[in-house]
PDB file of N, CA and C in Angstrom:
ATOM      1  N   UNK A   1       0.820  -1.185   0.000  1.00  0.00           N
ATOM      2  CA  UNK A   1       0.000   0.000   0.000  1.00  0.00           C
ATOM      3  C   UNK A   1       0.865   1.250   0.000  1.00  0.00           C
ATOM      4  N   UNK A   2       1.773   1.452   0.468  1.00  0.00           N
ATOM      5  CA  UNK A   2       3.282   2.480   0.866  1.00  0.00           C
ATOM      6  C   UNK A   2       3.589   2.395  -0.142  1.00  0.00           C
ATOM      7  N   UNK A   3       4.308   1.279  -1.307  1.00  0.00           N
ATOM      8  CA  UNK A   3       4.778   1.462  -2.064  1.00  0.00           C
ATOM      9  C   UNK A   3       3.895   2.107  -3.165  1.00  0.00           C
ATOM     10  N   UNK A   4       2.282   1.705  -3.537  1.00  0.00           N
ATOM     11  CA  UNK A   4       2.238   2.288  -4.306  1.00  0.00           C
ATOM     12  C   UNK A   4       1.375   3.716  -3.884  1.00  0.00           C
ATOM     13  N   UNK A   5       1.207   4.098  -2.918  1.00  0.00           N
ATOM     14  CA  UNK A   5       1.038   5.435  -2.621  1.00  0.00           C
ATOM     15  C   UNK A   5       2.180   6.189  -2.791  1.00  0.00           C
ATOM     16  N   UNK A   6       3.369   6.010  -2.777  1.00  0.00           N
ATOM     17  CA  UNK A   6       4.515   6.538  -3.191  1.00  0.00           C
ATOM     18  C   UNK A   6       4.408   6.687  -4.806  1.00  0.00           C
ATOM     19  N   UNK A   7       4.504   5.871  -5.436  1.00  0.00           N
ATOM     20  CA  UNK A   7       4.411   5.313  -6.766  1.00  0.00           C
ATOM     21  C   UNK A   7       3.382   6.727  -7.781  1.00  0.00           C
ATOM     22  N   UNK A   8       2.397   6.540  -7.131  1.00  0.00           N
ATOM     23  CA  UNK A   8       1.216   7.384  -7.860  1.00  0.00           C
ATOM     24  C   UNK A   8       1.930   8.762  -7.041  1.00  0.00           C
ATOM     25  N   UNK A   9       2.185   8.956  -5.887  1.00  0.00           N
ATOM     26  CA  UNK A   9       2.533  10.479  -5.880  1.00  0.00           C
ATOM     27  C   UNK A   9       3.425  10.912  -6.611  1.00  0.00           C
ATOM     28  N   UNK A  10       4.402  10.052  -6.952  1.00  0.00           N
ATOM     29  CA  UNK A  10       5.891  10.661  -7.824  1.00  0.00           C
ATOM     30  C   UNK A  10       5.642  10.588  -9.420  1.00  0.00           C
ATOM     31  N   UNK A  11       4.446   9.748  -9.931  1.00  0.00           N
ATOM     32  CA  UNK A  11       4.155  10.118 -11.086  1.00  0.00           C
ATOM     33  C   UNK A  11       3.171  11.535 -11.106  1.00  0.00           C
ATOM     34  N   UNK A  12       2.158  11.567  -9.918  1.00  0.00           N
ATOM     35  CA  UNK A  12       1.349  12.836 -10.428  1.00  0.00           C
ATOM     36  C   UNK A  12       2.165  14.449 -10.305  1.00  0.00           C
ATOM     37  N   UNK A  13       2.697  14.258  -8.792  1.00  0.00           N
ATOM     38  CA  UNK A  13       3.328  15.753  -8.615  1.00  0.00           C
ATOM     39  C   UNK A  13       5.007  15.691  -8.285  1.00  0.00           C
ATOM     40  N   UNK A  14       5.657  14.517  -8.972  1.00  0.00           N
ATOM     41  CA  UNK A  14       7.100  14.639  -9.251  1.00  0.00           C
ATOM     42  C   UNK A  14       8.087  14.822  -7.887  1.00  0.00           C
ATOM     43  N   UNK A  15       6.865  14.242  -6.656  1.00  0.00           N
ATOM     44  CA  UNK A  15       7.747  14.605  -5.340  1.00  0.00           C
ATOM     45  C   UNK A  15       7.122  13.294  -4.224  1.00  0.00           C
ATOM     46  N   UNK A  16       7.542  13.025  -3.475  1.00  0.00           N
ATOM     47  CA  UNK A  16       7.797  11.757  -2.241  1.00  0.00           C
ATOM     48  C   UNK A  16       6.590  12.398  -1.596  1.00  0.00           C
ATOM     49  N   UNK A  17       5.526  10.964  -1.051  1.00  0.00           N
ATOM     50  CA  UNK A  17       4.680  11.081  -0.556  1.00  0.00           C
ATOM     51  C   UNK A  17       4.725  11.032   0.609  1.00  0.00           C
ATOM     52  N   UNK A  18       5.718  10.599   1.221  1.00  0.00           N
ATOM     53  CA  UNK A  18       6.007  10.069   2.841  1.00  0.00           C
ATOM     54  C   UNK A  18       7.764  10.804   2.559  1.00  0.00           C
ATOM     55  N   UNK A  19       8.318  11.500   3.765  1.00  0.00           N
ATOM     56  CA  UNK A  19       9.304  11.577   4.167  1.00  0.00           C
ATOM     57  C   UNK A  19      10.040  10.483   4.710  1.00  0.00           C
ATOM     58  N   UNK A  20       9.264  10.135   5.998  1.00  0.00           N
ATOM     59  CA  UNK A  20       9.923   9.526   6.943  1.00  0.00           C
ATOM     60  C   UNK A  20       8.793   8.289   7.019  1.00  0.00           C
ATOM     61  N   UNK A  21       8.809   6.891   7.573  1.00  0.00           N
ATOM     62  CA  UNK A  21       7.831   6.113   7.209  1.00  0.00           C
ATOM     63  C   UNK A  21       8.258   4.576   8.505  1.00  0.00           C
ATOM     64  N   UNK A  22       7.531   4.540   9.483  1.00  0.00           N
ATOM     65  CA  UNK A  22       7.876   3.314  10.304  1.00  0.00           C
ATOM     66  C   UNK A  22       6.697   2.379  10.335  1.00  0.00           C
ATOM     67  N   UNK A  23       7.222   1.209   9.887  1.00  0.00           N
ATOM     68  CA  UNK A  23       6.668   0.086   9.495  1.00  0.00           C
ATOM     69  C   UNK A  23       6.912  -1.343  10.385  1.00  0.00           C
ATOM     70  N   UNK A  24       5.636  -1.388  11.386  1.00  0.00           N
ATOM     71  CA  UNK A  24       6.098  -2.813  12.286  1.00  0.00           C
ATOM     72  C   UNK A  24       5.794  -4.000  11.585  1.00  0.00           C
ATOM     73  N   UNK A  25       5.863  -5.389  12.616  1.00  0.00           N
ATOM     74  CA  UNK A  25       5.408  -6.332  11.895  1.00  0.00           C
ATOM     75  C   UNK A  25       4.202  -6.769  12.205  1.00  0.00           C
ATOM     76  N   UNK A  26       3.574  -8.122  12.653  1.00  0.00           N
ATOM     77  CA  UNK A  26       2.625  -8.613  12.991  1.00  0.00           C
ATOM     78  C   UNK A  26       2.171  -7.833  14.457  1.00  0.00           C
ATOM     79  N   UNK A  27       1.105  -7.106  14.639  1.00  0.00           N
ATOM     80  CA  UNK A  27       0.365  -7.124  15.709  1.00  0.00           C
ATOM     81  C   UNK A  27       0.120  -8.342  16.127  1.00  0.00           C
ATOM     82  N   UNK A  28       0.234  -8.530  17.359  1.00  0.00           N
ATOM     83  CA  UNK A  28      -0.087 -10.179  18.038  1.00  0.00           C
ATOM     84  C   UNK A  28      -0.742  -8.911  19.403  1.00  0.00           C
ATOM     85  N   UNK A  29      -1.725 -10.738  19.581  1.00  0.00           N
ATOM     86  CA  UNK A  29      -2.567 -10.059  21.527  1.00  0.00           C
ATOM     87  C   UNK A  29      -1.193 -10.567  22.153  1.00  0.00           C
ATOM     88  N   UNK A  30      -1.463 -10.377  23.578  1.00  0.00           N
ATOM     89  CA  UNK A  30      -0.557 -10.403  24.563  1.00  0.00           C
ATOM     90  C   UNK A  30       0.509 -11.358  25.120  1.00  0.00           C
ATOM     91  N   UNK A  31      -0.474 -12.410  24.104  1.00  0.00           N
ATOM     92  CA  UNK A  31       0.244 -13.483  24.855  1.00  0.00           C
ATOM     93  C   UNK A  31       0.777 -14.278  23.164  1.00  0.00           C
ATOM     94  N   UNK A  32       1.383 -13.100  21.882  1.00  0.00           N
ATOM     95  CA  UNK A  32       1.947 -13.674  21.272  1.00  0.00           C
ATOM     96  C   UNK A  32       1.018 -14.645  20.228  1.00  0.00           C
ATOM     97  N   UNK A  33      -0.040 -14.797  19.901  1.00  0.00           N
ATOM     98  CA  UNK A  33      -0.990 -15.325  19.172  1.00  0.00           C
ATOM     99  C   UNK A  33      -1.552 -13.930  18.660  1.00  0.00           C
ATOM    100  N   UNK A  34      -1.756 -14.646  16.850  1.00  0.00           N
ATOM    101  CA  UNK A  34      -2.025 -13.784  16.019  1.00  0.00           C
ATOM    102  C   UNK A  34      -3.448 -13.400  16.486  1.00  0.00           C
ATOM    103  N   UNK A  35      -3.798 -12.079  16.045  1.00  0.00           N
ATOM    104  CA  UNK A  35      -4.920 -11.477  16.473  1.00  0.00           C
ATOM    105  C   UNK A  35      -5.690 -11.158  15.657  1.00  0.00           C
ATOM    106  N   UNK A  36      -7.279 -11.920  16.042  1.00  0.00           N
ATOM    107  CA  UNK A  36      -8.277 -12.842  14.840  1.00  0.00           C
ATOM    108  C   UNK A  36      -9.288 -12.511  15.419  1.00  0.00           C
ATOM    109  N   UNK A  37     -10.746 -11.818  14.606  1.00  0.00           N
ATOM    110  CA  UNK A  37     -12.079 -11.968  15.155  1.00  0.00           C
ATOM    111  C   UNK A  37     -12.616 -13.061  15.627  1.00  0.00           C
ATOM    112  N   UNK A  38     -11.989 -13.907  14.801  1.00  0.00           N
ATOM    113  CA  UNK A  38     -12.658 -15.501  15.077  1.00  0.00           C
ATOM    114  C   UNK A  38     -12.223 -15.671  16.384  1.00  0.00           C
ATOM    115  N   UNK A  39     -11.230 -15.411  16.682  1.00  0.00           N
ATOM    116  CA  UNK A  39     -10.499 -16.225  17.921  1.00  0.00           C
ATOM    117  C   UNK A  39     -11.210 -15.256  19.156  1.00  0.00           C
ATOM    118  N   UNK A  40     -11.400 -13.712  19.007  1.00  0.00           N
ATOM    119  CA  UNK A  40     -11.803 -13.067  19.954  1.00  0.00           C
ATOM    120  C   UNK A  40     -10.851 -12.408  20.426  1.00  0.00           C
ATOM    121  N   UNK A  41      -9.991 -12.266  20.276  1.00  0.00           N
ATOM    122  CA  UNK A  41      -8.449 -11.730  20.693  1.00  0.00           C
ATOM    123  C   UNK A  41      -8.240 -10.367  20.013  1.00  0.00           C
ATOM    124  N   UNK A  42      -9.010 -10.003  19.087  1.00  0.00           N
ATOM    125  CA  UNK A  42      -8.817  -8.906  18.561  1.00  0.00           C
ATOM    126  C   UNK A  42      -9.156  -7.600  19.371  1.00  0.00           C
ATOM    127  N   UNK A  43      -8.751  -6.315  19.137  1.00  0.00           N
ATOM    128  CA  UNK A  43      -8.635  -5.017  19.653  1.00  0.00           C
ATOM    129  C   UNK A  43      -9.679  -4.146  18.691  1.00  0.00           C
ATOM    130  N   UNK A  44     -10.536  -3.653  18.908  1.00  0.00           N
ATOM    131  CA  UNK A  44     -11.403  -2.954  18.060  1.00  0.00           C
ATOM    132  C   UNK A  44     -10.595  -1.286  18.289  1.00  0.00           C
ATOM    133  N   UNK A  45     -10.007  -0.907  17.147  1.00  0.00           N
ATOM    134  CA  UNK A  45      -9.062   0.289  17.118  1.00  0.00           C
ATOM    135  C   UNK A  45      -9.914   1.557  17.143  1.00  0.00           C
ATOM    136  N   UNK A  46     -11.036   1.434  17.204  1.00  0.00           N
ATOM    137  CA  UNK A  46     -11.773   2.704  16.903  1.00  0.00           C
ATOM    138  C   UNK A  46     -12.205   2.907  18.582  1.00  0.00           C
ATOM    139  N   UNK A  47     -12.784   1.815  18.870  1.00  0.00           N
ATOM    140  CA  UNK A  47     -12.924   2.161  20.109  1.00  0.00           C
ATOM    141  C   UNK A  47     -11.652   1.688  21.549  1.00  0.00           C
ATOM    142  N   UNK A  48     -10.708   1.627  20.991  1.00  0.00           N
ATOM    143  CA  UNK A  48      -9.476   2.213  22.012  1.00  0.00           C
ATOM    144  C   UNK A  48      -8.995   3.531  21.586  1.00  0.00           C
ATOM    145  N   UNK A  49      -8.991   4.180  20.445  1.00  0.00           N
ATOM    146  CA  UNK A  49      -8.709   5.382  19.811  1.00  0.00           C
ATOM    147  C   UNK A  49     -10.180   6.107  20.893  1.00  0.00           C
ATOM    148  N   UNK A  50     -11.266   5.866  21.045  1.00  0.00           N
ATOM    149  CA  UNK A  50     -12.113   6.667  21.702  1.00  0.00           C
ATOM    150  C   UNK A  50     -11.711   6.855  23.328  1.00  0.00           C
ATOM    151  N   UNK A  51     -11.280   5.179  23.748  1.00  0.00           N
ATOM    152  CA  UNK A  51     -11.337   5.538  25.280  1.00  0.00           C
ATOM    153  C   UNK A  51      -9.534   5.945  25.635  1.00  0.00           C
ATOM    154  N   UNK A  52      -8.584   5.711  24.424  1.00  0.00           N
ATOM    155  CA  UNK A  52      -7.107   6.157  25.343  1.00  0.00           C
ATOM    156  C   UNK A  52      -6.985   7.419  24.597  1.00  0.00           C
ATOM    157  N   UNK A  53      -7.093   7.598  23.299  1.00  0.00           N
ATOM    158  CA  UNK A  53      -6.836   8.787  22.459  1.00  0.00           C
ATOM    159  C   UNK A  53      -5.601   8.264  21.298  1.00  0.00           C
ATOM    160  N   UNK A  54      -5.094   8.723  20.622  1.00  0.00           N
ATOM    161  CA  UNK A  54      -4.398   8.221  19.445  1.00  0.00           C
ATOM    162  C   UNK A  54      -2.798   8.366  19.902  1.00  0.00           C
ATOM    163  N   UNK A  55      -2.719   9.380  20.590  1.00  0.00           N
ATOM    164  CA  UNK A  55      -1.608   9.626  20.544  1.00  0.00           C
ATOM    165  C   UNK A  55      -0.829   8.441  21.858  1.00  0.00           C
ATOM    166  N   UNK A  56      -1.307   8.284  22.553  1.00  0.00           N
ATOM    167  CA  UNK A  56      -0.966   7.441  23.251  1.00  0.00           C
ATOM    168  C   UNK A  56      -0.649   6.460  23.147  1.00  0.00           C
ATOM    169  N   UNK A  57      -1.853   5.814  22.289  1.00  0.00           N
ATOM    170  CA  UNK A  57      -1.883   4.161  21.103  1.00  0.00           C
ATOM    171  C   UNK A  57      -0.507   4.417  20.422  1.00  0.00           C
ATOM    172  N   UNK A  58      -0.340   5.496  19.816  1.00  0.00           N
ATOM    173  CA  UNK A  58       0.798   5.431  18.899  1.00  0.00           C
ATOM    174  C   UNK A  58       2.113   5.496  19.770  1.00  0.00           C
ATOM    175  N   UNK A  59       2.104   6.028  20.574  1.00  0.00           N
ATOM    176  CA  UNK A  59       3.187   5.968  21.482  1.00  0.00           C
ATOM    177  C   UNK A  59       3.427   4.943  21.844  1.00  0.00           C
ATOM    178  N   UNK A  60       2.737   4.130  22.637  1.00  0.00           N
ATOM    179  CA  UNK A  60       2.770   2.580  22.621  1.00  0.00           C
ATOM    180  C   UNK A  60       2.844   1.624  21.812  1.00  0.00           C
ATOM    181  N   UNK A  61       2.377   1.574  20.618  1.00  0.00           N
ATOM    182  CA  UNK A  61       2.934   0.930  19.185  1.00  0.00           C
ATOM    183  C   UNK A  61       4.535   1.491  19.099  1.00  0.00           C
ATOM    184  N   UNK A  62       4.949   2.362  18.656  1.00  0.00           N
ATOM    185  CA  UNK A  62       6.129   2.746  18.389  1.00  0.00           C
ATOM    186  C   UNK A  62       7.330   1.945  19.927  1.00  0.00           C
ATOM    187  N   UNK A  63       7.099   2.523  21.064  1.00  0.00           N
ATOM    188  CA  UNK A  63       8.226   2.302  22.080  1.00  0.00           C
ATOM    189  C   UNK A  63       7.844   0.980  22.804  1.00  0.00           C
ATOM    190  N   UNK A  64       6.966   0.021  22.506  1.00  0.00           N
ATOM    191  CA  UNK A  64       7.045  -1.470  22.312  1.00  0.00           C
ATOM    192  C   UNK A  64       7.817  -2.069  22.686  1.00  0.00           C
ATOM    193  N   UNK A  65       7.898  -1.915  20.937  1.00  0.00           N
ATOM    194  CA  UNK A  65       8.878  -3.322  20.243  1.00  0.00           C
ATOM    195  C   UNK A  65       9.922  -2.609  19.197  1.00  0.00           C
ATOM    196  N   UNK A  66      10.456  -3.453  18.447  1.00  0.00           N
ATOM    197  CA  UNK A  66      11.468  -2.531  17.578  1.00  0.00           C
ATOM    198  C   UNK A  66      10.489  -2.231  16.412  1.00  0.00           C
ATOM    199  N   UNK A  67      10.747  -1.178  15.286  1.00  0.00           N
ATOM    200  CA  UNK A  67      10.074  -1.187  14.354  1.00  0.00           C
ATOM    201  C   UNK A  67      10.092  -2.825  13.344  1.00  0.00           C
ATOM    202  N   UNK A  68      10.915  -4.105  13.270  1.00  0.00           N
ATOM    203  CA  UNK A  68      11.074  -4.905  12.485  1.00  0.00           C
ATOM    204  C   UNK A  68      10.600  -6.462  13.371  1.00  0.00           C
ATOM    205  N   UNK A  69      10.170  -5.728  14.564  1.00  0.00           N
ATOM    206  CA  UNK A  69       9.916  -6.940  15.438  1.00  0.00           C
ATOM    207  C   UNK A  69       8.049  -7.127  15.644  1.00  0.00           C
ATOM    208  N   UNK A  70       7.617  -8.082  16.062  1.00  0.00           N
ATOM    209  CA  UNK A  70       6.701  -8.028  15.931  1.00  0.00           C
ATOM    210  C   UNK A  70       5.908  -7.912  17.539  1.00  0.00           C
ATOM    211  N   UNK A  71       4.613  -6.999  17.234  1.00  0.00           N
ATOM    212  CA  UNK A  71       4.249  -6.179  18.505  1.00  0.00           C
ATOM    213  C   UNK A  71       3.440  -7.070  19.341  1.00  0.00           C
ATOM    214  N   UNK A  72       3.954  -7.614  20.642  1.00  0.00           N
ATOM    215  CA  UNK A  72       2.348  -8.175  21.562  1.00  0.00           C
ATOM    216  C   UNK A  72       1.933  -7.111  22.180  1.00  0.00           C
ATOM    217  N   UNK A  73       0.528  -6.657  21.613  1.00  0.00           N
ATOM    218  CA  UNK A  73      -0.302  -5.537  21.973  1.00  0.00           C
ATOM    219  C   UNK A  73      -0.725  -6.301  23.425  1.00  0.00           C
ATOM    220  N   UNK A  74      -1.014  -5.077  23.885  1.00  0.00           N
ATOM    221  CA  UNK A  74      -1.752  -5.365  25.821  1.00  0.00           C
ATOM    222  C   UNK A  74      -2.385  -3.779  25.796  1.00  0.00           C
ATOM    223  N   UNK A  75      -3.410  -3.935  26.041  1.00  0.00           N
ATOM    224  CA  UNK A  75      -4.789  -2.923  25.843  1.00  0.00           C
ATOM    225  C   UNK A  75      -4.058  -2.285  27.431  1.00  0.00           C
ATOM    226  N   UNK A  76      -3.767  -3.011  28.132  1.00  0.00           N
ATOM    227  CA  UNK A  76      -3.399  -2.151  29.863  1.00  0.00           C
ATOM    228  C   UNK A  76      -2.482  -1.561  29.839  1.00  0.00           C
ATOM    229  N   UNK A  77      -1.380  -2.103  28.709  1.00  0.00           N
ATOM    230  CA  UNK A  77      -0.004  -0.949  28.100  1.00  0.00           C
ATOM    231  C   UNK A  77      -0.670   0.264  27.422  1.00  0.00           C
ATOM    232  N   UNK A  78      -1.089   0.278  26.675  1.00  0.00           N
ATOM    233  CA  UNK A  78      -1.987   1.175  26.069  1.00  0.00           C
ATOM    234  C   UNK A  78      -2.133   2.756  27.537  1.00  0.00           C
ATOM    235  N   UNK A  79      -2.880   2.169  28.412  1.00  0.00           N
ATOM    236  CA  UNK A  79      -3.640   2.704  29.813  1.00  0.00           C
ATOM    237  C   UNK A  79      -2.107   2.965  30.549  1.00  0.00           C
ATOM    238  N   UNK A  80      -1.121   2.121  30.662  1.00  0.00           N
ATOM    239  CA  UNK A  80      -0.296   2.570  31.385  1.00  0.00           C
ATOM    240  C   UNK A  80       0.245   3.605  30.623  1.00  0.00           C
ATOM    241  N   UNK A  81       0.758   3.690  29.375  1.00  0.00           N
ATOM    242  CA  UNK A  81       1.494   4.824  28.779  1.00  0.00           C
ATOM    243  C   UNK A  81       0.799   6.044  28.638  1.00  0.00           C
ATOM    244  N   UNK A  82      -0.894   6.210  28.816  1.00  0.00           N
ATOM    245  CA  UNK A  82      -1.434   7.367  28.950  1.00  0.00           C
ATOM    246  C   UNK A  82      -1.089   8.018  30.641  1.00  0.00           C
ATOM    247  N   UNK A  83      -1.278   7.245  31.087  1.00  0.00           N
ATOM    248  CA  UNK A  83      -1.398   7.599  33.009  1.00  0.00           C
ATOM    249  C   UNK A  83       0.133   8.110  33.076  1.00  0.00           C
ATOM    250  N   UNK A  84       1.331   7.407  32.839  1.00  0.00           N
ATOM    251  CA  UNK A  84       2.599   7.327  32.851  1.00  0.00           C
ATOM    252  C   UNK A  84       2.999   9.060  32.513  1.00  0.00           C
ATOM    253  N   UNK A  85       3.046   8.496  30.773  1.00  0.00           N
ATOM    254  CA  UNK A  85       3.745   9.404  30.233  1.00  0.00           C
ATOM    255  C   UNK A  85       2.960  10.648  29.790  1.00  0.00           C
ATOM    256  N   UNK A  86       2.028  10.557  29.098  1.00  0.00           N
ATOM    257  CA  UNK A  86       0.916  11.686  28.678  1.00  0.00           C
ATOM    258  C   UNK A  86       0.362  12.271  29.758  1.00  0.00           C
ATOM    259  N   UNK A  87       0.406  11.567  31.474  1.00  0.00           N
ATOM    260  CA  UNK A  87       0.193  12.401  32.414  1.00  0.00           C
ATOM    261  C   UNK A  87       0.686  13.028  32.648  1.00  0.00           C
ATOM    262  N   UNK A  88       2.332  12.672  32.766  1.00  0.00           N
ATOM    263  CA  UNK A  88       3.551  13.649  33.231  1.00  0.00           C
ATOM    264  C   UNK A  88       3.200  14.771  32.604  1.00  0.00           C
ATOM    265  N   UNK A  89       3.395  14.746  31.147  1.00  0.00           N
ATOM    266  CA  UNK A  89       3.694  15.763  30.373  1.00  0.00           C
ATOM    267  C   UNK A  89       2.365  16.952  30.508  1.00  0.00           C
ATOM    268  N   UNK A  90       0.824  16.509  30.892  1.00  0.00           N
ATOM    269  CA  UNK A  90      -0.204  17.161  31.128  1.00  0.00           C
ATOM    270  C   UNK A  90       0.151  17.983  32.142  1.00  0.00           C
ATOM    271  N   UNK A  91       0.222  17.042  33.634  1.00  0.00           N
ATOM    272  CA  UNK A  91       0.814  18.185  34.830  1.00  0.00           C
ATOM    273  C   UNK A  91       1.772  19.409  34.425  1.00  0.00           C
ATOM    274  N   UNK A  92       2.715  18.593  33.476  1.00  0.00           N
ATOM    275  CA  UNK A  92       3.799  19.973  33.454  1.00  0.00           C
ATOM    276  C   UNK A  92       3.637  20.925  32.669  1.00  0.00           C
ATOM    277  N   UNK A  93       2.771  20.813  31.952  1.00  0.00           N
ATOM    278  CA  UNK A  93       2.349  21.774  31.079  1.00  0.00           C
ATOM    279  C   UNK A  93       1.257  22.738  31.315  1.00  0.00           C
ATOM    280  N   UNK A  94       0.026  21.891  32.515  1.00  0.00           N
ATOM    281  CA  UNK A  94      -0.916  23.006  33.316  1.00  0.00           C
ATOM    282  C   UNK A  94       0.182  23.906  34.188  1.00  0.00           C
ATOM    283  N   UNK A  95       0.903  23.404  35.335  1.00  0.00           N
ATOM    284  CA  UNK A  95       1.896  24.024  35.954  1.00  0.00           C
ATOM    285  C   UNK A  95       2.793  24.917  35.261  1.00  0.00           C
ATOM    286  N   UNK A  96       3.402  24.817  34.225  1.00  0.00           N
ATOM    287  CA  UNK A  96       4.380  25.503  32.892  1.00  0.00           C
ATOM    288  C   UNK A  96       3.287  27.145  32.780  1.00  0.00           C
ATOM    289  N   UNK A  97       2.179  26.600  32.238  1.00  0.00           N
ATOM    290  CA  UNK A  97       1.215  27.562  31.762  1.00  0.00           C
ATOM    291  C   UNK A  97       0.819  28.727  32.856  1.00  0.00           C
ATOM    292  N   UNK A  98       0.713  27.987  34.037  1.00  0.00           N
ATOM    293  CA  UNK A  98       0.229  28.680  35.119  1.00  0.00           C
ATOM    294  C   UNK A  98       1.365  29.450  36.537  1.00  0.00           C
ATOM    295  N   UNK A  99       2.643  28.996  35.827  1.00  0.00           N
ATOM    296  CA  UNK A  99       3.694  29.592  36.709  1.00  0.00           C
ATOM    297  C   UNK A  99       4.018  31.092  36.276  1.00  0.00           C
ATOM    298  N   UNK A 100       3.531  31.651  35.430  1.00  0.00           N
ATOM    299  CA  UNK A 100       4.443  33.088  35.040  1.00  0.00           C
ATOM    300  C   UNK A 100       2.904  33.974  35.188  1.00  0.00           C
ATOM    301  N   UNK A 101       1.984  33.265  35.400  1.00  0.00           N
ATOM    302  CA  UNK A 101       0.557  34.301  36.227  1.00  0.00           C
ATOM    303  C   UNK A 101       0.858  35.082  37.178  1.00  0.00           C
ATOM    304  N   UNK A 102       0.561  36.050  37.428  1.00  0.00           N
ATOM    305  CA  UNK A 102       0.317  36.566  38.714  1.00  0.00           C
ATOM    306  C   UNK A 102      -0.585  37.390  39.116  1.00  0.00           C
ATOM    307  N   UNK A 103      -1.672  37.007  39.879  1.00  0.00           N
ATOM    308  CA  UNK A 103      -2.367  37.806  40.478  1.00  0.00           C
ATOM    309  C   UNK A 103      -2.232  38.904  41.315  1.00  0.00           C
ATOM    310  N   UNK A 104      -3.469  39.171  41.107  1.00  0.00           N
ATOM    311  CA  UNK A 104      -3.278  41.153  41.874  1.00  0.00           C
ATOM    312  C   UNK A 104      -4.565  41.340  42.584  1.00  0.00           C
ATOM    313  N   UNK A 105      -4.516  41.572  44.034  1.00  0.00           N
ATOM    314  CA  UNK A 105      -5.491  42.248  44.791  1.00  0.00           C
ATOM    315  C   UNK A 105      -5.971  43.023  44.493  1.00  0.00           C
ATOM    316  N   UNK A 106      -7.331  43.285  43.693  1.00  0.00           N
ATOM    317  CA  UNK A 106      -7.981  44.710  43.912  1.00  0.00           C
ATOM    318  C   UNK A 106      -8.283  45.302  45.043  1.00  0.00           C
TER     319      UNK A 106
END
């Protein structure tokens, strides 16, 4: 699909459709088994994109596994890397925002 979305961009407007481009392998559930409706093991992406947010999911896809290795997803990794890391960075950024305020007694 990458390749030929590349393909058709460099014939229509003579320039690279993707700069930069990271490509994992098999999503697997947790315990390393491929992940199948049939089996029930599957992750419905729309609704973890609703309850963690995207950026988080992607954060957790990416700092995993390696990009060439293949990922055992865990929906509670997902939850830990929002609480973890996307919390940190929330606190410090309400606090960041709210340190150079200063109020004044009328």
């Amino acid at each position: 699909m990458v390749f030929h979305t590349s393909c058709y961009a460099t014939m229509i407007s003579d320039s690279v459709a993707f700069k930069n481009i990271i490509s994992n392998g098999l999503v697997l559930d947790k315990n390393g088994n491929k992940m199948s409706k049939r089996l029930g093991n599957a992750v419905d992406a729309y609704s973890a994109i609703e309850e963690y947010g995207s950026d988080p999911l992607r954060w957790y896809m990416i700092t995993n596994s390696q990009p060439w290795d293949n990922l055992k997803f865990d929906i509670s990794g997902v939850d830990e890397v929002k609480r973890k890391f996307f919390g940190t960075l929330y606190t410090y950024s309400f606090f960041s925002l709210y340190a150079n305020v200063e109020f004044q007694i009328c």
